[in-house]
C-alpha atoms as a PDB file:
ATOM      1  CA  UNK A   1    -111.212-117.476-231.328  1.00  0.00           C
ATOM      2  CA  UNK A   2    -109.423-118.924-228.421  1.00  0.00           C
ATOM      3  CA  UNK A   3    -108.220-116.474-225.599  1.00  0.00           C
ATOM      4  CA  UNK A   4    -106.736-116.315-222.203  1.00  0.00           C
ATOM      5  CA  UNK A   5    -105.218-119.410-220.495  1.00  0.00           C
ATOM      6  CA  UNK A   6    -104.949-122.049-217.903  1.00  0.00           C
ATOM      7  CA  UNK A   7    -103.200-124.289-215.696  1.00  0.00           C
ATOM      8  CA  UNK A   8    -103.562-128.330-215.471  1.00  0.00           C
ATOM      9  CA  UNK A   9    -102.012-131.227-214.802  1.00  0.00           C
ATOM     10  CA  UNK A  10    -100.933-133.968-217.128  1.00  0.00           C
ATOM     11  CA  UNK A  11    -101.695-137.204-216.030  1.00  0.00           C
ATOM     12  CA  UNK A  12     -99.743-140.706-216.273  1.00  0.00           C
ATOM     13  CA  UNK A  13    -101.516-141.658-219.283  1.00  0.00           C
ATOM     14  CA  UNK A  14    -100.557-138.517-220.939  1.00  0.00           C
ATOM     15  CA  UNK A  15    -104.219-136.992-220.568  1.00  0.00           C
ATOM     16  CA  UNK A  16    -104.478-133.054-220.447  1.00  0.00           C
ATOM     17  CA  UNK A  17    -108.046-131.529-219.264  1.00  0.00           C
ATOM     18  CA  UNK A  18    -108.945-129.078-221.879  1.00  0.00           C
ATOM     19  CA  UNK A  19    -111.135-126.081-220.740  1.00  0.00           C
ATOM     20  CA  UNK A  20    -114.635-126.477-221.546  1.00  0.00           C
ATOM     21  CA  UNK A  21    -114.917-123.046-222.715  1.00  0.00           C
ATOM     22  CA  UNK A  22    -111.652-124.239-225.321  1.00  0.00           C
ATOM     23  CA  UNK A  23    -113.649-127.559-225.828  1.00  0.00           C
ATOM     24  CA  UNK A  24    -116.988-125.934-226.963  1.00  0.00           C
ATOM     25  CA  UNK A  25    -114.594-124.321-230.308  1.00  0.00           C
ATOM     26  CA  UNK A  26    -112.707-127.441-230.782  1.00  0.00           C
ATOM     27  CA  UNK A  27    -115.688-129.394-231.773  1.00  0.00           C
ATOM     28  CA  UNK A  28    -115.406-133.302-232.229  1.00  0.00           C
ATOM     29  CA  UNK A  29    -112.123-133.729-233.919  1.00  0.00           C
ATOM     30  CA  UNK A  30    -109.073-131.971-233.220  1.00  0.00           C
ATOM     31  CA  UNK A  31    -105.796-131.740-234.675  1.00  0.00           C
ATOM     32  CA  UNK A  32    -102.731-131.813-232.357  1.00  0.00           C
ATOM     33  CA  UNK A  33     -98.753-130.907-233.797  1.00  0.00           C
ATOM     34  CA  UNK A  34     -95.566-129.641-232.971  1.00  0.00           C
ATOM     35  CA  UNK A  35     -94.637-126.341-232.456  1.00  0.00           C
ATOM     36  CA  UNK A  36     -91.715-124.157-231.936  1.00  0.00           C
ATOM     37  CA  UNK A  37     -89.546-124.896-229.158  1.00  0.00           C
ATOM     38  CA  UNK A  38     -91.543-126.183-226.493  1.00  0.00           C
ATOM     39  CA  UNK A  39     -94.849-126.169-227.121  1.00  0.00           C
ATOM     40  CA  UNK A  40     -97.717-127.969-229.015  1.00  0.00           C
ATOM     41  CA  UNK A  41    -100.305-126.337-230.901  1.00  0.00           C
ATOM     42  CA  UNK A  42    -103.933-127.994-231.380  1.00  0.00           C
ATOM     43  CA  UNK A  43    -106.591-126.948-233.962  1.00  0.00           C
ATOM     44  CA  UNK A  44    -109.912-127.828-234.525  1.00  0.00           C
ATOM     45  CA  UNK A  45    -110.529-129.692-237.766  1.00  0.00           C
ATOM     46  CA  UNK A  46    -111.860-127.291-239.939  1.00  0.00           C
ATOM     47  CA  UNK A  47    -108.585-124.461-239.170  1.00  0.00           C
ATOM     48  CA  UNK A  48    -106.590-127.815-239.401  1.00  0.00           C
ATOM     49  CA  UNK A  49    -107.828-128.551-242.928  1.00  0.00           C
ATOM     50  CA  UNK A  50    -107.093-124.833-243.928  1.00  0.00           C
ATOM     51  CA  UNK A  51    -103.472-125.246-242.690  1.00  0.00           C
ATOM     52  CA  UNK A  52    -103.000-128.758-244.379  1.00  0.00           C
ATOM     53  CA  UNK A  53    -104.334-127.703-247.900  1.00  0.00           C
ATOM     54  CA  UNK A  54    -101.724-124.469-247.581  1.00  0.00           C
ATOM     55  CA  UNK A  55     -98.965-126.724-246.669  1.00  0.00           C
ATOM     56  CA  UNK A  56     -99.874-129.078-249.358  1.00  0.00           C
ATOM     57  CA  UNK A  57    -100.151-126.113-251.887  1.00  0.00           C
ATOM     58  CA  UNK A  58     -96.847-124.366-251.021  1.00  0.00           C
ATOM     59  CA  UNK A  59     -94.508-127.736-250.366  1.00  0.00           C
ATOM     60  CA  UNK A  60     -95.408-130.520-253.068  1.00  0.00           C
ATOM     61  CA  UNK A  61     -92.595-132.812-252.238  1.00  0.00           C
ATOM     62  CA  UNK A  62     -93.418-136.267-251.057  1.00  0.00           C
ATOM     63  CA  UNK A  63     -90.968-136.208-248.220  1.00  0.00           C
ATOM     64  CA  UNK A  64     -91.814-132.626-247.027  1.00  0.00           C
ATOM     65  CA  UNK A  65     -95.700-133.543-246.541  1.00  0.00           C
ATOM     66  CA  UNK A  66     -94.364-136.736-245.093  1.00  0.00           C
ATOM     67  CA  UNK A  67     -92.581-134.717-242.440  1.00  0.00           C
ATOM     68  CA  UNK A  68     -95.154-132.928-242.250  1.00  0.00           C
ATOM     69  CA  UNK A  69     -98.614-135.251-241.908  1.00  0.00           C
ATOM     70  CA  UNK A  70     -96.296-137.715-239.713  1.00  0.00           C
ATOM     71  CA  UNK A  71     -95.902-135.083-236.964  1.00  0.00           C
ATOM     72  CA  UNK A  72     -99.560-134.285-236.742  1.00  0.00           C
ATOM     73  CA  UNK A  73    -102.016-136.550-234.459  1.00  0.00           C
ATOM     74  CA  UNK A  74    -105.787-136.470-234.522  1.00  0.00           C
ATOM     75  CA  UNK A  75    -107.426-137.375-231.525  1.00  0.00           C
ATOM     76  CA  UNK A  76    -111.201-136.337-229.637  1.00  0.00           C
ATOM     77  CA  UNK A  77    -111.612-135.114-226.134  1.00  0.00           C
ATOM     78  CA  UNK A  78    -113.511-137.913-223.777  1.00  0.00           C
ATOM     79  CA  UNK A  79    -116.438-137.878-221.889  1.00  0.00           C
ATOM     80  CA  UNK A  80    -113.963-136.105-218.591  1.00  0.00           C
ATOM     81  CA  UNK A  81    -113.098-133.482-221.172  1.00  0.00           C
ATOM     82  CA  UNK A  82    -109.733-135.232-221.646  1.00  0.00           C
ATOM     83  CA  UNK A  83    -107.623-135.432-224.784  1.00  0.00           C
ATOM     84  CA  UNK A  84    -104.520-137.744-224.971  1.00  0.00           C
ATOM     85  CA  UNK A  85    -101.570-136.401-226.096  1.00  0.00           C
ATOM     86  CA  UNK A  86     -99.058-138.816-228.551  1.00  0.00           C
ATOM     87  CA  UNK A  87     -96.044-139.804-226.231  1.00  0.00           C
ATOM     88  CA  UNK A  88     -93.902-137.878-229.247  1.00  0.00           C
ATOM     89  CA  UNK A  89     -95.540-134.651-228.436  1.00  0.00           C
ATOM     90  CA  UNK A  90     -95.454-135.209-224.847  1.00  0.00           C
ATOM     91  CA  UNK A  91     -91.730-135.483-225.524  1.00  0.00           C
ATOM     92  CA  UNK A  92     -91.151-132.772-227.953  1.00  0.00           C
ATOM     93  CA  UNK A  93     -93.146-130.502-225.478  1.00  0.00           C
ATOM     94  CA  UNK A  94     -90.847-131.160-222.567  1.00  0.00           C
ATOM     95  CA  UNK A  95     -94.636-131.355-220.836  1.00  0.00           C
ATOM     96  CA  UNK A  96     -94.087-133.004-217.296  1.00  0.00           C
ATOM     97  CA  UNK A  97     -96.989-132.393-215.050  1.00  0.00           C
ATOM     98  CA  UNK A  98     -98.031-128.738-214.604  1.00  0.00           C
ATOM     99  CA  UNK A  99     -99.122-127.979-218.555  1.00  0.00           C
ATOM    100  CA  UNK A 100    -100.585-124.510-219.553  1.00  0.00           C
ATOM    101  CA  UNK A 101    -103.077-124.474-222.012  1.00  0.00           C
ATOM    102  CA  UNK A 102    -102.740-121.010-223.674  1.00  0.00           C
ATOM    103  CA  UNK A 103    -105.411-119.183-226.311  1.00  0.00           C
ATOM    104  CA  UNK A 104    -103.584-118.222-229.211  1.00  0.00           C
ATOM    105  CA  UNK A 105    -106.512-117.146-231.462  1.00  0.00           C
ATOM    106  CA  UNK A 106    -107.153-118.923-234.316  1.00  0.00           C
ATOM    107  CA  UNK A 107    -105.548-122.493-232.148  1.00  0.00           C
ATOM    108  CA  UNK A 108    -104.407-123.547-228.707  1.00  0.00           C
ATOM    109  CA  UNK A 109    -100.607-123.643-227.320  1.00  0.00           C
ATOM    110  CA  UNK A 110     -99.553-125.861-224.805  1.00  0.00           C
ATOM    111  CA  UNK A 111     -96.404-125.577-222.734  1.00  0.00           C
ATOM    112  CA  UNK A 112     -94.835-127.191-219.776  1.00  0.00           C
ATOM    113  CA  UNK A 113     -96.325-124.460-216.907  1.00  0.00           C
ATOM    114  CA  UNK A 114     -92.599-122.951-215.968  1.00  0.00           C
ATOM    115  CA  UNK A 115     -92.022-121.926-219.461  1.00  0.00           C
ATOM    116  CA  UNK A 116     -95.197-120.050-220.026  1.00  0.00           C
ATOM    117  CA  UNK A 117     -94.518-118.229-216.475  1.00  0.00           C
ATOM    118  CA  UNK A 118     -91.437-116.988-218.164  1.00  0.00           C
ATOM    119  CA  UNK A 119     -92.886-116.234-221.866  1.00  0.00           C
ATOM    120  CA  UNK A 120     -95.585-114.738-220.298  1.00  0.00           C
ATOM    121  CA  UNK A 121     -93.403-112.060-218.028  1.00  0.00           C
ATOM    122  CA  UNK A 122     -91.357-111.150-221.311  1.00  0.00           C
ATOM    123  CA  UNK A 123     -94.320-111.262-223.721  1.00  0.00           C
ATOM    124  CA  UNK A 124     -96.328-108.940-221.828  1.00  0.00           C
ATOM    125  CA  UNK A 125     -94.528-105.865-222.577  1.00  0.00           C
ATOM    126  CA  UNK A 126     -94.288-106.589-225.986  1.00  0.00           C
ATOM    127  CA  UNK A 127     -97.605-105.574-226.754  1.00  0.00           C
ATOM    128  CA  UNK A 128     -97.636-102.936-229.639  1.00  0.00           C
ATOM    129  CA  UNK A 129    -100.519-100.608-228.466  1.00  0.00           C
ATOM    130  CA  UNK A 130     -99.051 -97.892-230.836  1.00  0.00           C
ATOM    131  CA  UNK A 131    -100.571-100.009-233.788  1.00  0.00           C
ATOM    132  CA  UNK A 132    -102.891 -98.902-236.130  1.00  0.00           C
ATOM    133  CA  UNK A 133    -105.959-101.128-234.251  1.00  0.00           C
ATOM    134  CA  UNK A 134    -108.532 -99.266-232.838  1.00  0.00           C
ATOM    135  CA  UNK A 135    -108.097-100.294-228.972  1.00  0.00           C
END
């Protein structure tokens, strides 16, 4: 499970450090797509292989999975504990230098740095400790 977050800078060549304690879960492969708004989310292989087959399941049109499998890049994380992001995701992102690299359970979300600052003010009190969990 990925938790808590962190702050790093994108490089030129689009290269974002990825936590080692992130990079340990990721394993070899990882699976890197857009998500809402702003952000990016990245999975390791086996989660992204869960996701896929759903999506397959649920939306059996050629053009949706096209759409879909298009949008996603694979990629590995080098020997500086780098992982290139796809110039399209880069974009998408709105990532410029300062990136945060955010635990989101069961994947990764990354987000240009002044976003998160403000998602993560909001999203704090939104918390539902009145749940039914056992805190």
């Amino acid at each position: 499970m990925f938790v808590s977050n962190y702050y790093h800078n994108l490089d030129a060549k689009n290269r974002l450090f990825i936590p080692a304690r992130f990079r340990d879960q990721l394993g070899e492969r990882l699976y890197i797509m857009p998500g809402p708004g702003a952000s990016l989310f990245i999975y390791p292989e086996e989660d992204f292989n869960v996701i896929a087959e759903q999506y397959r399941q649920k939306h059996r049109d050629l053009e949706e999975q096209m759409a879909f499998f298009s949008n996603v890049c694979d990629t590995t994380i080098d020997n500086q504990g780098r992982a290139t992001l796809d110039a399209r995701h880069v974009q998408h992102a709105e990532l410029k230098k300062e990136v945060a690299i955010i635990g989101s359970g069961r994947r990764i979300v990354i987000m240009p740095l002044e976003k998160f600052k403000i998602t993560e003010t909001t999203s704090s009190n939104a918390i539902d400790y009145s749940t039914d969990i056992d805190w």
